[in-house]
C-alpha atoms as a PDB file:
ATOM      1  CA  UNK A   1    -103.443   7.640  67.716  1.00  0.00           C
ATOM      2  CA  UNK A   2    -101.116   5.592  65.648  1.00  0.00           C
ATOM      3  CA  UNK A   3     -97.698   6.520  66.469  1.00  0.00           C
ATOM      4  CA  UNK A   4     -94.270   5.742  65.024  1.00  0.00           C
ATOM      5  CA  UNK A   5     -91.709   5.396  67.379  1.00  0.00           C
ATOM      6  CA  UNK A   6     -88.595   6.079  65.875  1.00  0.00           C
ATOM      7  CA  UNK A   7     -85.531   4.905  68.077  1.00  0.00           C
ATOM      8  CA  UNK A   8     -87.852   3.144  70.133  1.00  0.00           C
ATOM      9  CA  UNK A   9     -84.779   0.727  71.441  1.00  0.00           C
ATOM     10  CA  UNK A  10     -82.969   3.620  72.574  1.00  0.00           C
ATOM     11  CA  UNK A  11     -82.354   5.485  75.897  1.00  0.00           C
ATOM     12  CA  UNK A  12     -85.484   7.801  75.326  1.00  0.00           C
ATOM     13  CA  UNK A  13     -87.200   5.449  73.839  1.00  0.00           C
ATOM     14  CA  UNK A  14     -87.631   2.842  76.228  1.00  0.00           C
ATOM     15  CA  UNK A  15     -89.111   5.308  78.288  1.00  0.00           C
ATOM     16  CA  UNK A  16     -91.481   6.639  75.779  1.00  0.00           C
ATOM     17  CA  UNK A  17     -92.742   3.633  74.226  1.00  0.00           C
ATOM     18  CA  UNK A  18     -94.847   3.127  77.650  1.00  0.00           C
ATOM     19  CA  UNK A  19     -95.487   6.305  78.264  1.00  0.00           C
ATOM     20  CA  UNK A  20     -97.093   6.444  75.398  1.00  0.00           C
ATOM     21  CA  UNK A  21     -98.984   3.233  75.443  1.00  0.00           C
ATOM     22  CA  UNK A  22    -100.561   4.032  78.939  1.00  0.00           C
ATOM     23  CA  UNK A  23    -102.091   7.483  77.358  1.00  0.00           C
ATOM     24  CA  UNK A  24    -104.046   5.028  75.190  1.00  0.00           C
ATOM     25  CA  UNK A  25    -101.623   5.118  71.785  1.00  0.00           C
ATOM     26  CA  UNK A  26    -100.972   2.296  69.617  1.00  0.00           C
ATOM     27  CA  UNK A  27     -97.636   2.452  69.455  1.00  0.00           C
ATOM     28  CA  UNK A  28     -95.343   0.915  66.690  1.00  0.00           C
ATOM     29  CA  UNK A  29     -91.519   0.732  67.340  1.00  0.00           C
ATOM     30  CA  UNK A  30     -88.889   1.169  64.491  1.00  0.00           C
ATOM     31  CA  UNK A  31     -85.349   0.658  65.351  1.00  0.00           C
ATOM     32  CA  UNK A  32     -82.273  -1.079  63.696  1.00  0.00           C
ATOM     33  CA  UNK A  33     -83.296  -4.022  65.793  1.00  0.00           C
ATOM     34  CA  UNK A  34     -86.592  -5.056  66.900  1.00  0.00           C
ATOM     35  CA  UNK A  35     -90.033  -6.030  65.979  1.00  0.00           C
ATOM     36  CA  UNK A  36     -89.758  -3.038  63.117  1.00  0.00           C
ATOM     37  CA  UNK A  37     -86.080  -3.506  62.086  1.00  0.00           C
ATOM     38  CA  UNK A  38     -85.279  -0.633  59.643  1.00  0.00           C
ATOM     39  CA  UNK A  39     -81.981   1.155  59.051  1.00  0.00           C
ATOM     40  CA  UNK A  40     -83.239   4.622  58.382  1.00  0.00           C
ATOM     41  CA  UNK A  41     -80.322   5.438  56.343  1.00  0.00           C
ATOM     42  CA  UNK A  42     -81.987   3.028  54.243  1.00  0.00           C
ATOM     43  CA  UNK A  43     -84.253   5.252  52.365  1.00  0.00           C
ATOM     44  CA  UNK A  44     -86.427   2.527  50.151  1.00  0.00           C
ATOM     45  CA  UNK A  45     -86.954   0.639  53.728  1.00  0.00           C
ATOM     46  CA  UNK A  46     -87.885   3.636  55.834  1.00  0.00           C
ATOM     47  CA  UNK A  47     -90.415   4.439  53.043  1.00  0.00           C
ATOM     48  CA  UNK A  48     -92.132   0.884  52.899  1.00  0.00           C
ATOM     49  CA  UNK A  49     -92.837   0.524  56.444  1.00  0.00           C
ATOM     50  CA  UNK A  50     -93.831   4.203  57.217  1.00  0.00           C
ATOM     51  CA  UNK A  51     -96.123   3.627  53.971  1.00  0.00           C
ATOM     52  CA  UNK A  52     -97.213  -0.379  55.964  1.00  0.00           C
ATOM     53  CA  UNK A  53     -97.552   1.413  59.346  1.00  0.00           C
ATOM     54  CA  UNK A  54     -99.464   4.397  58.206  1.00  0.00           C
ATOM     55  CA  UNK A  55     -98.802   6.314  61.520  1.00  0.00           C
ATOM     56  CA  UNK A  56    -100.804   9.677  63.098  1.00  0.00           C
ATOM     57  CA  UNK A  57     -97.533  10.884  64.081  1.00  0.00           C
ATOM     58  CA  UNK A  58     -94.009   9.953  63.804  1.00  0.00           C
ATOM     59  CA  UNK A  59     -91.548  10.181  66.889  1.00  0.00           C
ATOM     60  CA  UNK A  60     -88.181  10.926  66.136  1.00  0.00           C
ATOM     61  CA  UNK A  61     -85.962   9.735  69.297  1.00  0.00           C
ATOM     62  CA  UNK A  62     -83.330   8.044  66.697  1.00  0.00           C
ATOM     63  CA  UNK A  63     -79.482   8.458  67.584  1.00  0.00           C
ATOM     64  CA  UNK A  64     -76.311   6.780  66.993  1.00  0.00           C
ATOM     65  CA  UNK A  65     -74.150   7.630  70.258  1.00  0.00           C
ATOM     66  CA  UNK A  66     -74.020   3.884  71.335  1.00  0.00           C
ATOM     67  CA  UNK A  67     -70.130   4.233  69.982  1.00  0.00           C
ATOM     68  CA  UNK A  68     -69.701   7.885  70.864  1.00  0.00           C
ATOM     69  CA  UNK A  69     -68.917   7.936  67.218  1.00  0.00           C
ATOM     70  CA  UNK A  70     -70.767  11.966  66.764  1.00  0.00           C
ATOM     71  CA  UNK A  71     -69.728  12.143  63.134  1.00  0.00           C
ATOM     72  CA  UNK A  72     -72.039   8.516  62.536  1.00  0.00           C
ATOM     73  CA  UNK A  73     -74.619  10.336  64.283  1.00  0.00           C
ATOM     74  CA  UNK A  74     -74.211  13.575  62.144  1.00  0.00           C
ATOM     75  CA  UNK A  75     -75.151  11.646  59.341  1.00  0.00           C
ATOM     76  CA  UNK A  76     -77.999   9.977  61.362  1.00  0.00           C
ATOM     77  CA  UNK A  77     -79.373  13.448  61.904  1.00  0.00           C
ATOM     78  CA  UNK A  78     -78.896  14.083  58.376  1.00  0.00           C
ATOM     79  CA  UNK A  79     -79.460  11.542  55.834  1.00  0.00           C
ATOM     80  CA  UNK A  80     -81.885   9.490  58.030  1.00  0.00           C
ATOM     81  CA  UNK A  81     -83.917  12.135  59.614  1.00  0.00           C
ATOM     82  CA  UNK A  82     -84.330  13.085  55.431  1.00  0.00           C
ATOM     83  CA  UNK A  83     -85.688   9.679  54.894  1.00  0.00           C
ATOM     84  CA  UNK A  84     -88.145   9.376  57.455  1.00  0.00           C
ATOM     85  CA  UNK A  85     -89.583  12.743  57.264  1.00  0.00           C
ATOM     86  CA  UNK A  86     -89.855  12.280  53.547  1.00  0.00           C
ATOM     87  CA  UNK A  87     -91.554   8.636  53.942  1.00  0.00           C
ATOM     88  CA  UNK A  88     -94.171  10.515  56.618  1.00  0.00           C
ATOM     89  CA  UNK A  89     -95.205  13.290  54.138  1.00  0.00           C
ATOM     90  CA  UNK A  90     -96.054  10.603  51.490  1.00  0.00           C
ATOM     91  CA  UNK A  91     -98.347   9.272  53.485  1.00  0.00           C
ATOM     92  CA  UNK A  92    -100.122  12.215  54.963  1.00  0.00           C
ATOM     93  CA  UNK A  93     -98.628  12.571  58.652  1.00  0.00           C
ATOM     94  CA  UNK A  94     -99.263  15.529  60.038  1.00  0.00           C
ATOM     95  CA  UNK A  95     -97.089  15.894  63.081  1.00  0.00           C
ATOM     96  CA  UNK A  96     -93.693  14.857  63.936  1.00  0.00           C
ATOM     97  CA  UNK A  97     -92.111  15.434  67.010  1.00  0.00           C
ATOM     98  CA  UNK A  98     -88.441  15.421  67.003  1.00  0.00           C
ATOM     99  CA  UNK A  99     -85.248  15.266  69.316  1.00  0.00           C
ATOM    100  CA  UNK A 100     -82.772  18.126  68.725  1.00  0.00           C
ATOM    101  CA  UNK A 101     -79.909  19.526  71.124  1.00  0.00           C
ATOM    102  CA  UNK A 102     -79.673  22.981  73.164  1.00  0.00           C
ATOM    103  CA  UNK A 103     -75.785  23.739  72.676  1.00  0.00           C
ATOM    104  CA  UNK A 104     -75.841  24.254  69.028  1.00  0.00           C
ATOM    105  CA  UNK A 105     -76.433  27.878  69.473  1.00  0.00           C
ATOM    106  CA  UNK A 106     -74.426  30.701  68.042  1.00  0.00           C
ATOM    107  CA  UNK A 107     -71.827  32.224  71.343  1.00  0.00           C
ATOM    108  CA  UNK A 108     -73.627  34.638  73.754  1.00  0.00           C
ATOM    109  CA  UNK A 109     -73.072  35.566  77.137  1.00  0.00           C
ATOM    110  CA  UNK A 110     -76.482  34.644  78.359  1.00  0.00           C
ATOM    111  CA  UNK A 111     -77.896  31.119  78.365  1.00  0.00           C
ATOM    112  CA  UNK A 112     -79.736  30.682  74.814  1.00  0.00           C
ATOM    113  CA  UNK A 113     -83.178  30.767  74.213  1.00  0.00           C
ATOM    114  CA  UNK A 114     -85.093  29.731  71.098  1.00  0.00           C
ATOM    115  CA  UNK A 115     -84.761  32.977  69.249  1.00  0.00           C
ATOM    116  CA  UNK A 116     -80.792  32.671  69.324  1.00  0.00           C
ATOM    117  CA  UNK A 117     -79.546  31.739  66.262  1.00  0.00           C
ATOM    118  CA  UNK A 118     -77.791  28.048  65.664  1.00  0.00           C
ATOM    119  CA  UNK A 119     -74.324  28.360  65.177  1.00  0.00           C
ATOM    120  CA  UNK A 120     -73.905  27.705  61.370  1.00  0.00           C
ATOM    121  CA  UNK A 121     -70.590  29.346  61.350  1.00  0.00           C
ATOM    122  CA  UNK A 122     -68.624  27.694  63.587  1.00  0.00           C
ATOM    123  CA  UNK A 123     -65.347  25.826  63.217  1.00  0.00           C
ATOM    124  CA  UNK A 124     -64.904  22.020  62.667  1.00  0.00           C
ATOM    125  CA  UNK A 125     -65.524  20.124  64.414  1.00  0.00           C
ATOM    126  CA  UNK A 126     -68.493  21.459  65.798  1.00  0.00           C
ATOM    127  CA  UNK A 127     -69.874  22.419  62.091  1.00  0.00           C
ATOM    128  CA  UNK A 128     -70.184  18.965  61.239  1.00  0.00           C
ATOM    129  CA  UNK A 129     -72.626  18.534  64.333  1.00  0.00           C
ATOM    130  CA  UNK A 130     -74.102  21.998  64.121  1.00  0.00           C
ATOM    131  CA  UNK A 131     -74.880  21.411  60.002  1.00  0.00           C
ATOM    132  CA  UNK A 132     -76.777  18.063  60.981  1.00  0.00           C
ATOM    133  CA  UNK A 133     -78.953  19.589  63.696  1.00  0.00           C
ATOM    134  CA  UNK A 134     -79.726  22.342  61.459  1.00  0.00           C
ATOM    135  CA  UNK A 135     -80.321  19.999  58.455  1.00  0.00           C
ATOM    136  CA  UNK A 136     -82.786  17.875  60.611  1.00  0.00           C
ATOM    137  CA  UNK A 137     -84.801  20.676  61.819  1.00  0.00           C
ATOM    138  CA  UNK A 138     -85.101  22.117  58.189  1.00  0.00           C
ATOM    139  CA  UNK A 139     -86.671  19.015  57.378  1.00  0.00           C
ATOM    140  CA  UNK A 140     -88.913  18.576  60.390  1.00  0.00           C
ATOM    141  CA  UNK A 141     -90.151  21.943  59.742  1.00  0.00           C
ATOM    142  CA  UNK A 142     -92.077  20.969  56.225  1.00  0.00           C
ATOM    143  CA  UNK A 143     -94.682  19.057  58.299  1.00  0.00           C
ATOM    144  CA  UNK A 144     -98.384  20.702  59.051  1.00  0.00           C
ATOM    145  CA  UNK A 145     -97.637  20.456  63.059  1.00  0.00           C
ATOM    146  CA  UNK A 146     -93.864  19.570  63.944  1.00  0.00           C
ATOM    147  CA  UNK A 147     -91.936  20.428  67.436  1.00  0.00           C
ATOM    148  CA  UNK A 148     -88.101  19.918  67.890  1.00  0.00           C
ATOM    149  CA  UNK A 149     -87.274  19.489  71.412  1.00  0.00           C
ATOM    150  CA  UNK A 150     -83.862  21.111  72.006  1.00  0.00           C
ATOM    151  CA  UNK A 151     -82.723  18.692  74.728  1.00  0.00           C
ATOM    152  CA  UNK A 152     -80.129  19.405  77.250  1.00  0.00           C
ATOM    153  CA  UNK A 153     -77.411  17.273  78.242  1.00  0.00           C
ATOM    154  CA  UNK A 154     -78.661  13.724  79.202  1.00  0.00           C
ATOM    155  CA  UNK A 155     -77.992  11.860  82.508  1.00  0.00           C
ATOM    156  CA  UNK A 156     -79.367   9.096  83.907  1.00  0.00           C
ATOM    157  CA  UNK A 157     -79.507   5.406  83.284  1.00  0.00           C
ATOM    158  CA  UNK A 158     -78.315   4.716  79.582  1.00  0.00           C
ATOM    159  CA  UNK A 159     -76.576   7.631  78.899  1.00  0.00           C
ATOM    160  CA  UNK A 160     -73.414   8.903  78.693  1.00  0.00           C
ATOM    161  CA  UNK A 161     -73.754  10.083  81.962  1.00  0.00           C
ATOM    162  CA  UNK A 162     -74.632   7.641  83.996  1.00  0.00           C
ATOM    163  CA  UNK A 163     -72.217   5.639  86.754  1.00  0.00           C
ATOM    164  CA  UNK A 164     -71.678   3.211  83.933  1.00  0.00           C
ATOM    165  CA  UNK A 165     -71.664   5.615  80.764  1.00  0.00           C
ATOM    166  CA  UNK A 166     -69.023   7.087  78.871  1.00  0.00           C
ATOM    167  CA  UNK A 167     -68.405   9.919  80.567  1.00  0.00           C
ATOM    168  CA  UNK A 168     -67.872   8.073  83.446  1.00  0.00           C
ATOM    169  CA  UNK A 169     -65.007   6.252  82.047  1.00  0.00           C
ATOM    170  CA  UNK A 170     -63.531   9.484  80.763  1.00  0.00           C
ATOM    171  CA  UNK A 171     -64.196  11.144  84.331  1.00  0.00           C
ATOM    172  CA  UNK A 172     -61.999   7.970  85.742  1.00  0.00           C
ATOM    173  CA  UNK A 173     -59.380   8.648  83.242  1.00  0.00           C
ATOM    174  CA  UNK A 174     -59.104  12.153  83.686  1.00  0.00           C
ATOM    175  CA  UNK A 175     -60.127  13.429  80.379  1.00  0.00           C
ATOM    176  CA  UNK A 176     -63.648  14.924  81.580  1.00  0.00           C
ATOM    177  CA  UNK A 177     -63.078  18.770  81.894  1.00  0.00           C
ATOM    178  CA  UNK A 178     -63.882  21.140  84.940  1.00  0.00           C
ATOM    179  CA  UNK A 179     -63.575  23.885  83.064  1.00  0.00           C
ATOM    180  CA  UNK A 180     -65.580  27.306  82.360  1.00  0.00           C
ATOM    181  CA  UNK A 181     -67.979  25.609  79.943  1.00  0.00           C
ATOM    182  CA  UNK A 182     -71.605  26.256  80.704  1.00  0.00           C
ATOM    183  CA  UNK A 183     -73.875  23.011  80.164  1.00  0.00           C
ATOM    184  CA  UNK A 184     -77.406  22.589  80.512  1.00  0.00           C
ATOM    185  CA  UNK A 185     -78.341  19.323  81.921  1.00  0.00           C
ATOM    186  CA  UNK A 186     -81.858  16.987  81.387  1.00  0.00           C
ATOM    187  CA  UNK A 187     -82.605  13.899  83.661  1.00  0.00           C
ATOM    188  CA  UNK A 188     -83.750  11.317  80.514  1.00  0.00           C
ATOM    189  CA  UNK A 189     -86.899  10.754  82.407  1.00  0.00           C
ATOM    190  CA  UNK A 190     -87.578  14.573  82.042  1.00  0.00           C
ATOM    191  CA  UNK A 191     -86.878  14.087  78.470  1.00  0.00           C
ATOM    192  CA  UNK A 192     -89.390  10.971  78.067  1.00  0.00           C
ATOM    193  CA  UNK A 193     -91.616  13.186  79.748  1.00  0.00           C
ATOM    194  CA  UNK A 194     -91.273  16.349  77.303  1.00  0.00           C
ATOM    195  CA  UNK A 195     -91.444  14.276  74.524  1.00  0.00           C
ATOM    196  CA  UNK A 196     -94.971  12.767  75.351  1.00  0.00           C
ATOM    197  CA  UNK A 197     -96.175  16.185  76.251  1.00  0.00           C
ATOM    198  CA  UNK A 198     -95.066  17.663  72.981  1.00  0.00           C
ATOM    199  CA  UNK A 199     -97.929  15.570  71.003  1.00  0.00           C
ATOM    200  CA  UNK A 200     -99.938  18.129  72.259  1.00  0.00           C
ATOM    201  CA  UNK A 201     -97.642  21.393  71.844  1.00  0.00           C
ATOM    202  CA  UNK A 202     -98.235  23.961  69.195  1.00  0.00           C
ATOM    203  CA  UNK A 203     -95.240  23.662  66.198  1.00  0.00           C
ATOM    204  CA  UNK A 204     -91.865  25.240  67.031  1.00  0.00           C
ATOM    205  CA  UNK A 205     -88.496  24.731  68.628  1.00  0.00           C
ATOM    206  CA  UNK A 206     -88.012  23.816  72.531  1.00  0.00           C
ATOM    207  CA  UNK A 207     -85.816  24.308  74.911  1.00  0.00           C
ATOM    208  CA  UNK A 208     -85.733  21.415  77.269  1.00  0.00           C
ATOM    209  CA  UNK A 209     -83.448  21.775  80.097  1.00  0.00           C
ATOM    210  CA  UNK A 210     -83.429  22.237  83.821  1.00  0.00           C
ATOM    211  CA  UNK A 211     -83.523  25.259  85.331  1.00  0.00           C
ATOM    212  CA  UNK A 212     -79.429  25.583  86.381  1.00  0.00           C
ATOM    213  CA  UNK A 213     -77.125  26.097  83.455  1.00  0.00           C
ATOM    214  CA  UNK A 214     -73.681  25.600  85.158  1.00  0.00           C
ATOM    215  CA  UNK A 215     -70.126  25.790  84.310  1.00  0.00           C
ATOM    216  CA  UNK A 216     -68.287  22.833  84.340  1.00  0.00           C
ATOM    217  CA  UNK A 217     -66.132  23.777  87.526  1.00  0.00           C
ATOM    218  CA  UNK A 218     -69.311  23.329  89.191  1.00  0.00           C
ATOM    219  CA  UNK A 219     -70.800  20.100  88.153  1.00  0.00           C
ATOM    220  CA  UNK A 220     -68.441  17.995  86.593  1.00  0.00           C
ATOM    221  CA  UNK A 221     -66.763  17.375  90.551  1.00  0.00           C
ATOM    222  CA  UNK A 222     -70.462  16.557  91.647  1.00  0.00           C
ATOM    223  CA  UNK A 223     -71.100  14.169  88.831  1.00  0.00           C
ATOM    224  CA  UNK A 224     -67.638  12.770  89.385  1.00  0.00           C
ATOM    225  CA  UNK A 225     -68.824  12.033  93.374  1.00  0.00           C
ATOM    226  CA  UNK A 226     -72.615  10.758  92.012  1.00  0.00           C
ATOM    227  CA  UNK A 227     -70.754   7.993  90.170  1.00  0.00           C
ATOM    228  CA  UNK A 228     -67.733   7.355  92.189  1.00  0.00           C
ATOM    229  CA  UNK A 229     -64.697   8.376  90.940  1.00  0.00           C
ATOM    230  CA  UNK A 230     -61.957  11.248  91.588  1.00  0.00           C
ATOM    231  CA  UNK A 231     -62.650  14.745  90.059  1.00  0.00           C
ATOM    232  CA  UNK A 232     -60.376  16.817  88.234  1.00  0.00           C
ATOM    233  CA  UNK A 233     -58.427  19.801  88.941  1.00  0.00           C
ATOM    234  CA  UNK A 234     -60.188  22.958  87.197  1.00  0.00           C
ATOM    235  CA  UNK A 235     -59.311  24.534  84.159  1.00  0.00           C
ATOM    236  CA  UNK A 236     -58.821  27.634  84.142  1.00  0.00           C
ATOM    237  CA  UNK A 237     -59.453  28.017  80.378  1.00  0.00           C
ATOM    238  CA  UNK A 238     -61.596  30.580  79.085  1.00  0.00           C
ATOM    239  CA  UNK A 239     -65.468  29.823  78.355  1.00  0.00           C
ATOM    240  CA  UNK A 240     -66.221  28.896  74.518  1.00  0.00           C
ATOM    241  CA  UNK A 241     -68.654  31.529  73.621  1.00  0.00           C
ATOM    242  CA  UNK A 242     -70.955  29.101  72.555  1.00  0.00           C
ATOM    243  CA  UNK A 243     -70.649  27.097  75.815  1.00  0.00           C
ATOM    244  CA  UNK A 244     -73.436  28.903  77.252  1.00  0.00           C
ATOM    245  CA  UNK A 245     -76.102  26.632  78.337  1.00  0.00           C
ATOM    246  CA  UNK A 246     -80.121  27.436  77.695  1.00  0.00           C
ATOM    247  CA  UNK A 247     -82.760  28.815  78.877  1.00  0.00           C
ATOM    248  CA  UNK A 248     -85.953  26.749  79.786  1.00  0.00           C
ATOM    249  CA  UNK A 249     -88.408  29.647  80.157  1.00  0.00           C
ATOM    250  CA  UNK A 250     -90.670  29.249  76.970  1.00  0.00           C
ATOM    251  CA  UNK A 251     -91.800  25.612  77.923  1.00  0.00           C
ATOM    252  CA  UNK A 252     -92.086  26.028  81.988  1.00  0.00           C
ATOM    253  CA  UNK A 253     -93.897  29.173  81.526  1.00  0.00           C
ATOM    254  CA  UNK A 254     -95.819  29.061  78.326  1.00  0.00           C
ATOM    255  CA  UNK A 255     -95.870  25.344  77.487  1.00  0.00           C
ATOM    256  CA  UNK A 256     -96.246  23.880  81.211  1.00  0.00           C
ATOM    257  CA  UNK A 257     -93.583  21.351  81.031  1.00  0.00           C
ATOM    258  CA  UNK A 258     -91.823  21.219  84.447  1.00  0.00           C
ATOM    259  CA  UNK A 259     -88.798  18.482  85.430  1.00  0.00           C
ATOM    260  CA  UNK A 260     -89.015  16.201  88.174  1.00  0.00           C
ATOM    261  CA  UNK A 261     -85.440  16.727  88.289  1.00  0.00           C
ATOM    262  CA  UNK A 262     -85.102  21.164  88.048  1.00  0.00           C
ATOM    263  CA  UNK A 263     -81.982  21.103  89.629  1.00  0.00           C
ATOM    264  CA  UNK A 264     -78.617  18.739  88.230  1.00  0.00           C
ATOM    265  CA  UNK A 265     -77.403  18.618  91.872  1.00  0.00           C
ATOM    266  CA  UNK A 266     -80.445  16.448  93.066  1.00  0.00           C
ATOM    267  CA  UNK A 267     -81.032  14.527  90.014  1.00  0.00           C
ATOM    268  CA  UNK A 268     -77.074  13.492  90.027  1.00  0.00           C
ATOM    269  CA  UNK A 269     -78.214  11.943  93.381  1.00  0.00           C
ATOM    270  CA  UNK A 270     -80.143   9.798  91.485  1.00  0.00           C
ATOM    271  CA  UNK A 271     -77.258   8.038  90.179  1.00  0.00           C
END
């Protein structure tokens, strides 16, 4: 198939991209640099070359988190993730497979699954991040065969938390919270992983997580060892209710997807 590689510069990208090629794809990368330089905010250029490339499918891995500006990537979500589902309709793709998040769900006490509700009534700033995610699975939704894949927290090589990402500068500083916070964790090769398998997924929403949601008291002290600096005391602040990590079942038990990396305290290693 011809596929569209959208963020194909980025963390989950470079991963894909070869993935993808070695399952026999012609694969065409579209990025704000690179051999298909587009801005997708830039609706008129998104159009042209998803109307030159003509794709099967379009990949959606596109982010703007370089900065840790989340508001820039809001609008990413948003505006751009408009612009290139639009540009794939007009010319008669069929399936897009796109990258979501798993902590935009409403509070619960239980880790979410993809019945729960997103959390379109919380508070700013959250809303602003919430709205976006909502806004781009809306839009990925109006394709014949679309999957969202309701990623975890990435670590690993190129993310934020890695022994050279951002929230390993904010662990060194202090500012990275043990608190009560639940978080569900992904290895990025897991995600590069899901996001090949999902070209062959039936259309819906995915969790994709390991298997151990965890407070921050419990892995924010290993994370801080993985990449070498001191932890922080705990917080003894109460859980947000929408801190509650997310549940994995539906895609290790009906979809077959299973992580290399189940468990954040060996994958941490890793780093």
């Amino acid at each position: 198939m011809r596929i569209l590689l959208a963020g194909s510069t980025g963390v989950i990208g470079r991963r894909l991209g070869p993935l993808l090629s070695a399952r026999g794809h012609q694969v065409i990368g579209l990025a704000r640099t690179g051999p298909l330089a587009v801005d997708v905010l830039d609706r008129d250029a998104v159009a042209a070359a998803v109307r030159d490339v003509r794709p099967d499918v379009v990949m959606h891995q596109l982010t703007n988190l370089s900065a840790g500006d989340r508001a820039a990537n809001a609008r990413l979500r948003r505006d751009g993730t408009r612009n290139l589902v639009d540009a794939a309709l007009a010319v008669g793709v069929r399936r897009i497979v796109a990258q979501g998040i798993a902590w935009a769900y409403e509070p619960g006490a239980e880790p979410a699954t993809e019945d729960t509700p997103l959390d379109l009534d919380a508070a700013e700033p959250r809303q602003n991040t919430v709205a976006a995610v909502a806004a781009l699975e809306s839009a990925v939704r109006e394709a014949p065969e679309w999957v969202v894949l309701r990623y975890g927290t990435l670590y690993g090589p190129g993310t934020w938390y890695a022994r050279d990402g951002l929230m390993a500068r904010y662990a060194a500083a202090g500012e990275l919270p043990a608190d009560a916070d639940v978080t569900s964790l992904l290895h990025i090769d897991d995600a590069a992983a899901a996001a090949l398998a999902a070209l062959d997924w039936p259309s819906g929403a995915v969790n994709v997580c390991d298997d151990e949601p965890a407070a921050g008291s419990e892995w924010v002290p290993e994370f801080c060892a993985a990449v070498g600096v001191t932890a922080p005391a705990m917080v003894a602040d109460e859980r947000h209710g929408w801190a509650r990590g997310a549940n994995n079942h539906y895609a290790r038990k009906h979809l077959g997807w299973i992580p290399k990396h189940p468990a954040w305290r060996a994958g941490f290693a890793t780093l």
